[in-house]
Protein backbone atom coordinates (compact mmCIF):
# COMPACT_ATOMS: atom_id res chain seq x y z
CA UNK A 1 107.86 99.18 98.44
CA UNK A 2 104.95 97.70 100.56
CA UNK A 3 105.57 95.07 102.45
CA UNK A 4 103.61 93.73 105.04
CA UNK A 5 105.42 93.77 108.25
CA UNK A 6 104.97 89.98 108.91
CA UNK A 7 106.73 89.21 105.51
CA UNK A 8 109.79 91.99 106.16
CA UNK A 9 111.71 89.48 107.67
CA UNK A 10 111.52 86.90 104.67
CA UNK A 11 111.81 89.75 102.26
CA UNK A 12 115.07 90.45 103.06
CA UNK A 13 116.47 87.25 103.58
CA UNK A 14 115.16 86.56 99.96
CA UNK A 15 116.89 90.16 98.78
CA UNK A 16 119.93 89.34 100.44
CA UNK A 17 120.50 86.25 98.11
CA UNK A 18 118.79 87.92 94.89
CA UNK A 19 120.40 91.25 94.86
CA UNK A 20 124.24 89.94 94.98
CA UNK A 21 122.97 87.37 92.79
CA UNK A 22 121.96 89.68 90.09
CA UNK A 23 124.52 92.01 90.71
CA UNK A 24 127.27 89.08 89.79
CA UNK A 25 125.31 87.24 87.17
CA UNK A 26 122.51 89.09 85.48
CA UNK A 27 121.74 93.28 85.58
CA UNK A 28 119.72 96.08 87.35
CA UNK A 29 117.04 95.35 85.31
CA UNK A 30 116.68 91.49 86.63
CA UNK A 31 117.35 92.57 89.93
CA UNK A 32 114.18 95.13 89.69
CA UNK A 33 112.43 92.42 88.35
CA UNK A 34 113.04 89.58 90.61
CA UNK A 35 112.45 91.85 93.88
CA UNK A 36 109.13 93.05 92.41
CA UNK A 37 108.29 89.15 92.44
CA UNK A 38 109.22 88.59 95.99
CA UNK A 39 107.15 91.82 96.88
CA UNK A 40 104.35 90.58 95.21
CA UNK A 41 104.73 87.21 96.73
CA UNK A 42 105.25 89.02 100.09
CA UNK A 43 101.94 90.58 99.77
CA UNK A 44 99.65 87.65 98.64
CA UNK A 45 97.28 86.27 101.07
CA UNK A 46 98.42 83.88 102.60
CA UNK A 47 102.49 84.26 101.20
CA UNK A 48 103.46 81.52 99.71
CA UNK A 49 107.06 82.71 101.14
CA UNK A 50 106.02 81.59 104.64
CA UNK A 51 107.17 77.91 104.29
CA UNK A 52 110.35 76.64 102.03
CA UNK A 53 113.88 77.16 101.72
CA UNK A 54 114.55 80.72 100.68
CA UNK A 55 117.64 79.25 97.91
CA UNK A 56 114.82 77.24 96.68
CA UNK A 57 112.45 80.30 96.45
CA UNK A 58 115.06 82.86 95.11
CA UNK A 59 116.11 80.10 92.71
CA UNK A 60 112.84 80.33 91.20
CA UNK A 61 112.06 83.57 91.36
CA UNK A 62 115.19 83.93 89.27
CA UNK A 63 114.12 81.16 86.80
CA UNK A 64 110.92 82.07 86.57
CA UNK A 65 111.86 86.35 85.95
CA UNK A 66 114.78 84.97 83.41
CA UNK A 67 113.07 82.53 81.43
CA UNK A 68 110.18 84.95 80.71
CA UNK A 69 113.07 87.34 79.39
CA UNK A 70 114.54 84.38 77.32
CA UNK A 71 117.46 84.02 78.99
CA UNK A 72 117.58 80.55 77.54
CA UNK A 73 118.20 82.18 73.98
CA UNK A 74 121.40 82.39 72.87
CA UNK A 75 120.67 85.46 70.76
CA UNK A 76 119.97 87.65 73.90
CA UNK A 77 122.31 89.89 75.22
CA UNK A 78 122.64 87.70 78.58
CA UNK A 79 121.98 84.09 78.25
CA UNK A 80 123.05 80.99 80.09
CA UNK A 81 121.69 77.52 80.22
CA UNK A 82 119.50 76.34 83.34
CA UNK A 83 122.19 75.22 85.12
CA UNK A 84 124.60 78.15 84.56
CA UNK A 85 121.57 80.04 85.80
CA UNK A 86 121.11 78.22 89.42
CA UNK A 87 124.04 76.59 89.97
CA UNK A 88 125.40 78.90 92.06
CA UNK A 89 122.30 79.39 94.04
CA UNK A 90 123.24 75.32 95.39
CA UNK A 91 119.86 74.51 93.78
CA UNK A 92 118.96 71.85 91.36
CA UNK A 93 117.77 72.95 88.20
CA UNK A 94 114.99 70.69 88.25
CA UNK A 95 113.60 71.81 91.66
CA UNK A 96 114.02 75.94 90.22
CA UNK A 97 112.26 74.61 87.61
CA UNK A 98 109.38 73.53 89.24
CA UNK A 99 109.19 76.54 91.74
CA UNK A 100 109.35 79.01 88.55
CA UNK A 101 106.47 76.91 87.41
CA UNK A 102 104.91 77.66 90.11
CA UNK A 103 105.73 81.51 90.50
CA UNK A 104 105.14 81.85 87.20
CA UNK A 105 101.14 80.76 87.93
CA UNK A 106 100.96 83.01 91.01
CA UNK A 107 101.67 86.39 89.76
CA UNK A 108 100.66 85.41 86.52
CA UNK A 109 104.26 85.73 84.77
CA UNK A 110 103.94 86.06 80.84
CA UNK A 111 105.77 87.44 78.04
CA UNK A 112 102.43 89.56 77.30
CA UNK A 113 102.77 91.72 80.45
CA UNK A 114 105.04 94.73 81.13
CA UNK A 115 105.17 94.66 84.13
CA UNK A 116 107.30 91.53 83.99
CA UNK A 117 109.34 92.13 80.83
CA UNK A 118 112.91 93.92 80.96
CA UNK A 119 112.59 97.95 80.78
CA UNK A 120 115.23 97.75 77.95
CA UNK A 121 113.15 95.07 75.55
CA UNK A 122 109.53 96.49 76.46
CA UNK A 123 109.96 98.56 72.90
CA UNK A 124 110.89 95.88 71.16
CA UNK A 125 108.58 92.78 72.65
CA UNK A 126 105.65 93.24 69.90
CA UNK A 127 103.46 90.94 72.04
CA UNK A 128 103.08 94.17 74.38
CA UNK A 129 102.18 95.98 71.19
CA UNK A 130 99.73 93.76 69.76
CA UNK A 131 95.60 95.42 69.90
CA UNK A 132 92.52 94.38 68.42
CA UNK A 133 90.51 97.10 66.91
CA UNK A 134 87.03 96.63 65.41
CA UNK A 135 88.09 93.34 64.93
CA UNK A 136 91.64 93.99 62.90
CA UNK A 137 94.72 93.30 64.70
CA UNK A 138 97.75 95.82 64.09
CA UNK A 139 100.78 96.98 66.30
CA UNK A 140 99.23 99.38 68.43
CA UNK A 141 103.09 101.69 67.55
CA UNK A 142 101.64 102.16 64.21
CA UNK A 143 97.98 103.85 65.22
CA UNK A 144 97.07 107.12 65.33
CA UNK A 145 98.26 109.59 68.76
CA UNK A 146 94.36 109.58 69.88
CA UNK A 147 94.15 105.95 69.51
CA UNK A 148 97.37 105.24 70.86
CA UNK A 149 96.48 107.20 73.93
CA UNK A 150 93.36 104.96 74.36
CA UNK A 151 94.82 101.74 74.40
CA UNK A 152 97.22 102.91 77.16
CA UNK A 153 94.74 104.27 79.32
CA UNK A 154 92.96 100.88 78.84
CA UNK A 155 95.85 99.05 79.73
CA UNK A 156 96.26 97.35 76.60
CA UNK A 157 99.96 98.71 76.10
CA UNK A 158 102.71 99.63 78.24
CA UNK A 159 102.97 103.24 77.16
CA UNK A 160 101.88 106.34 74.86
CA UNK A 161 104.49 105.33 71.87
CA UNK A 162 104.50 108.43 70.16
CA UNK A 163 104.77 110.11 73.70
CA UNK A 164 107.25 107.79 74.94
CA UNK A 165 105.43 107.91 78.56
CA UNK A 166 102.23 105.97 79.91
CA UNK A 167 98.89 107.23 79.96
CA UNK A 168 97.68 110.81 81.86
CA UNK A 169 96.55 110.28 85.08
């Protein structure tokens, strides 16, 4: 973890409502999640963290890490509705809303990025999977080891597939 030492303090106030938070309502995986946000945050110049309520900013760091992992659907493994989601947090879900909205824009949140989708549903997510070669589009799980091994050392998938691990160093 590298955290400034200006932003230490705020960093763990913010962990200190995220990680029992996660640990009562969502998983590990959330919890890794969510604090890789408020490291992130913690490092931007200037933090964002500096000013605001730090509910209102674990709130949507929450939101923001949760609805990317569609929380909201009812088919996933844990789901809840906004409010279940922040109402123990004391915040409105309108106002975690809006801060998730603008998380999500700051660290540039998506569902086409690993580095902000659960470790257990990065196999699965095919937008992580999904190249364009000489024009074609295919699931990158499907190509050849050589070519495989290409797109992951150009960052355009998560891992080697066939190798199960990311790209040599």
């Amino acid at each position: 973890m590298n955290i400034p030492k200006s932003m230490q303090g705020r960093y763990d106030e913010l962990a200190a409502i995220i990680v029992p938070y996660c640990d009562g309502y969502l998983d590990d995986e959330y919890k890794v999640l969510c604090l890789h946000a408020v490291e992130k945050l913690c490092r931007k110049r200037p933090s964002p963290l500096t000013s605001g309520r730090a509910r209102t900013w674990a709130a949507g760091i929450i939101y923001a890490v949760a609805q990317n992992n569609w929380i909201f659907d009812k088919s996933q493994p844990i789901h809840m509705t906004a409010e279940e989601l922040v109402g123990p947090l004391g915040v409105a879900k309108t106002t975690a809303s809006a801060k998730a909205a603008e998380i999500r824009k700051m660290l540039k949140l998506d569902h086409t990025s690993a580095e902000w989708v659960l470790a257990s549903d990065v196999e699965k997510n095919s937008m992580l999977w999904y190249v364009v070669i000489d024009g074609l589009p295919g699931d990158a799980r499907m190509l050849p080891l050589d070519m495989q091994m290409y797109c992951a050392e150009k960052g355009l998938i998560p891992y080697v597939p066939a190798l199960k691990k990311g790209p040599p160093l």
